[in-house]
N, C-alpha and C. Protein backbone atom coordinates (compact mmCIF):
# COMPACT_ATOMS: atom_id res chain seq x y z
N UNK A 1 5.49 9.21 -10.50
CA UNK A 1 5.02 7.86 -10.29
C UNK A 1 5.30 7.38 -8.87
N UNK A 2 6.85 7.66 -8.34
CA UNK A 2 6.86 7.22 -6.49
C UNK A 2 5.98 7.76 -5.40
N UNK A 3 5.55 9.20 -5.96
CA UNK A 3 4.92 9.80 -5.24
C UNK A 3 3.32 9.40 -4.75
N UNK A 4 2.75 8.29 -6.29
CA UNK A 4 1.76 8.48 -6.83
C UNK A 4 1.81 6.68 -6.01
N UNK A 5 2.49 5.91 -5.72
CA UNK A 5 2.66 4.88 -5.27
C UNK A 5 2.70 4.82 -3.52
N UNK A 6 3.49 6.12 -3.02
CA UNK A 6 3.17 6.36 -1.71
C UNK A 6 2.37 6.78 -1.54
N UNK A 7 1.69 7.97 -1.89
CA UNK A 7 0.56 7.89 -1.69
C UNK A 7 -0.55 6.84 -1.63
N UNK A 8 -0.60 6.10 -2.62
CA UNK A 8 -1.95 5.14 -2.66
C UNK A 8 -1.45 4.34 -1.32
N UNK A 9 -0.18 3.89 -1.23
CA UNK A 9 0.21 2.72 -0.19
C UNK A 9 -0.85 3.38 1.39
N UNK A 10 -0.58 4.69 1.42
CA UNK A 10 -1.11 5.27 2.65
C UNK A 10 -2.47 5.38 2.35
N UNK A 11 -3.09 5.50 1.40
CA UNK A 11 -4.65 5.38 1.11
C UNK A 11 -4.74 4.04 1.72
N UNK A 12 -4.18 3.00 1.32
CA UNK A 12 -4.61 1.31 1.49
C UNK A 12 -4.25 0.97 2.75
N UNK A 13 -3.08 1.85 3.55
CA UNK A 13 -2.83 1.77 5.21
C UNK A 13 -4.12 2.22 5.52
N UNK A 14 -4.81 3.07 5.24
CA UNK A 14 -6.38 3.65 6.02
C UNK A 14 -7.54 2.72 5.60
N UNK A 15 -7.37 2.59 4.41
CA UNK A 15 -8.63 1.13 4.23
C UNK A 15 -8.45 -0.43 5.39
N UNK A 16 -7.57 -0.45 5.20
CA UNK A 16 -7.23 -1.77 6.20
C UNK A 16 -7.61 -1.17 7.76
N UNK A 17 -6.69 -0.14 7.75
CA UNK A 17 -7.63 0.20 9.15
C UNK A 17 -9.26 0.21 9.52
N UNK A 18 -10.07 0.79 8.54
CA UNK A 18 -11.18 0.93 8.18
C UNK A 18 -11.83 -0.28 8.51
N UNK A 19 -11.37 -1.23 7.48
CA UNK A 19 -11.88 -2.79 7.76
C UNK A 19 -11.63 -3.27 8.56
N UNK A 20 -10.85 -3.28 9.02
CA UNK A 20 -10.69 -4.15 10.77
C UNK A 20 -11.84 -3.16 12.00
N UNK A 21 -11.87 -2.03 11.72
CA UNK A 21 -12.73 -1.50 12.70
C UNK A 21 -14.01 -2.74 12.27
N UNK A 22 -14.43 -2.54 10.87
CA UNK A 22 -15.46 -2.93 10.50
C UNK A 22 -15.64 -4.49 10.84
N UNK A 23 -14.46 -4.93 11.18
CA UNK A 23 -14.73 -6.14 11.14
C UNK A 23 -14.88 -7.35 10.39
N UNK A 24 -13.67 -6.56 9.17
CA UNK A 24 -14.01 -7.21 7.79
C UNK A 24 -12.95 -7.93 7.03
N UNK A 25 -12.51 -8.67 8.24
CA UNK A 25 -11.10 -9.12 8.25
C UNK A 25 -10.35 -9.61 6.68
N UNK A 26 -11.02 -10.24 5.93
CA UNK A 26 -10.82 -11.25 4.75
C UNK A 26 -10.09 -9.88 3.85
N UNK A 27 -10.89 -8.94 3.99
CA UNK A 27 -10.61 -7.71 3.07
C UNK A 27 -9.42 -6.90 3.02
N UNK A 28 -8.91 -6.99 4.51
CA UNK A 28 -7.79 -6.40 5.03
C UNK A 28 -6.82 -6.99 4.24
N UNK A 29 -6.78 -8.24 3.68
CA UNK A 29 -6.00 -9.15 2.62
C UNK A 29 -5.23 -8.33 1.63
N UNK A 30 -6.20 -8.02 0.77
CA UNK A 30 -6.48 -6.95 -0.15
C UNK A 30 -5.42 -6.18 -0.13
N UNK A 31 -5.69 -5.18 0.86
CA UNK A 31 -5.57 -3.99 0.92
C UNK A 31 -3.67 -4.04 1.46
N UNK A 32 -3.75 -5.19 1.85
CA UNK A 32 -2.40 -5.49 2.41
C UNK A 32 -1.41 -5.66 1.33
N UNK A 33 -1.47 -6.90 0.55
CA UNK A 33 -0.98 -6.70 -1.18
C UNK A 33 -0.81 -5.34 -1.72
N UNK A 34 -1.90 -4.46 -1.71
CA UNK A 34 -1.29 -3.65 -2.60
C UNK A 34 -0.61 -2.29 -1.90
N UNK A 35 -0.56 -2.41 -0.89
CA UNK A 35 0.21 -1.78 0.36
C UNK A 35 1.99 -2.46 -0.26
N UNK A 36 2.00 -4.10 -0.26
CA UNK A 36 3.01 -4.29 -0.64
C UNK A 36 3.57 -3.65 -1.98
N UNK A 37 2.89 -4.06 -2.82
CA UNK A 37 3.34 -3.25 -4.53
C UNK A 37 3.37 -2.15 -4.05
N UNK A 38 2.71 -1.10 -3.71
CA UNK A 38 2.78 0.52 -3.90
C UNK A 38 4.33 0.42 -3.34
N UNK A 39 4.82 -0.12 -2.19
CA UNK A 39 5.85 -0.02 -1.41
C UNK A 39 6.83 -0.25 -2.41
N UNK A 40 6.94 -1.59 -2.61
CA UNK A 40 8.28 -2.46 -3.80
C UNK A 40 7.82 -1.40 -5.21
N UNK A 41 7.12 -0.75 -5.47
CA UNK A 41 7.32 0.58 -6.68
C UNK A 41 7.77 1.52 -6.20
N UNK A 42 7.59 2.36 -4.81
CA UNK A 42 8.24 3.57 -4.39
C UNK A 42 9.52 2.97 -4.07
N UNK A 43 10.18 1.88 -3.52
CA UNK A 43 11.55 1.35 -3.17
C UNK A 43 11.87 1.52 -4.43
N UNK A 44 11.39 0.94 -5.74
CA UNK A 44 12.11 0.75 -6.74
C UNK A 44 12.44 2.26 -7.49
N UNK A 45 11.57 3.05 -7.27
CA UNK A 45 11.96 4.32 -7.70
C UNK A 45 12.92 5.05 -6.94
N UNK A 46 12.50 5.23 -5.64
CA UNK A 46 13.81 6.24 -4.70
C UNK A 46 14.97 5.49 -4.43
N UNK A 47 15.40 3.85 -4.86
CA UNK A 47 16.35 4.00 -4.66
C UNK A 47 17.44 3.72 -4.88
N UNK A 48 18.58 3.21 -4.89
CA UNK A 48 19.56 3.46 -5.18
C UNK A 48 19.91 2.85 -7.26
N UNK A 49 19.40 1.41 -7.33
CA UNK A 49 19.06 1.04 -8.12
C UNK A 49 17.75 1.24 -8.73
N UNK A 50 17.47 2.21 -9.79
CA UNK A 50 16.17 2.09 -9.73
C UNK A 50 16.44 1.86 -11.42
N UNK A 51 15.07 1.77 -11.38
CA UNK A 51 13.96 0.77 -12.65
C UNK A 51 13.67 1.75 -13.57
């Protein structure tokens, strides 16, 4: 599951990039949120306290 959370986080780091090339600022929103969750789920798994 952490693995499966970093990963996507770095999928949604390349979409945001994507959209700002594009010019698609509102969207970058998005993609930013769940950049946050994927993150606060891989923190919550690797570390010290985990869930």
């Amino acid at each position: 599951m952490c693995w499966a959370a970093m990963g996507l986080a770095v999928t949604m780091l390349g979409a945001a990039v994507v959209h700002g090339r594009r010019r698609e600022f509102p969207m970058i929103g998005a993609n930013l949120v769940l950049i946050v969750l994927c993150v606060a789920v891989g923190w919550g798994r690797f570390g010290h306290h985990t869930f």
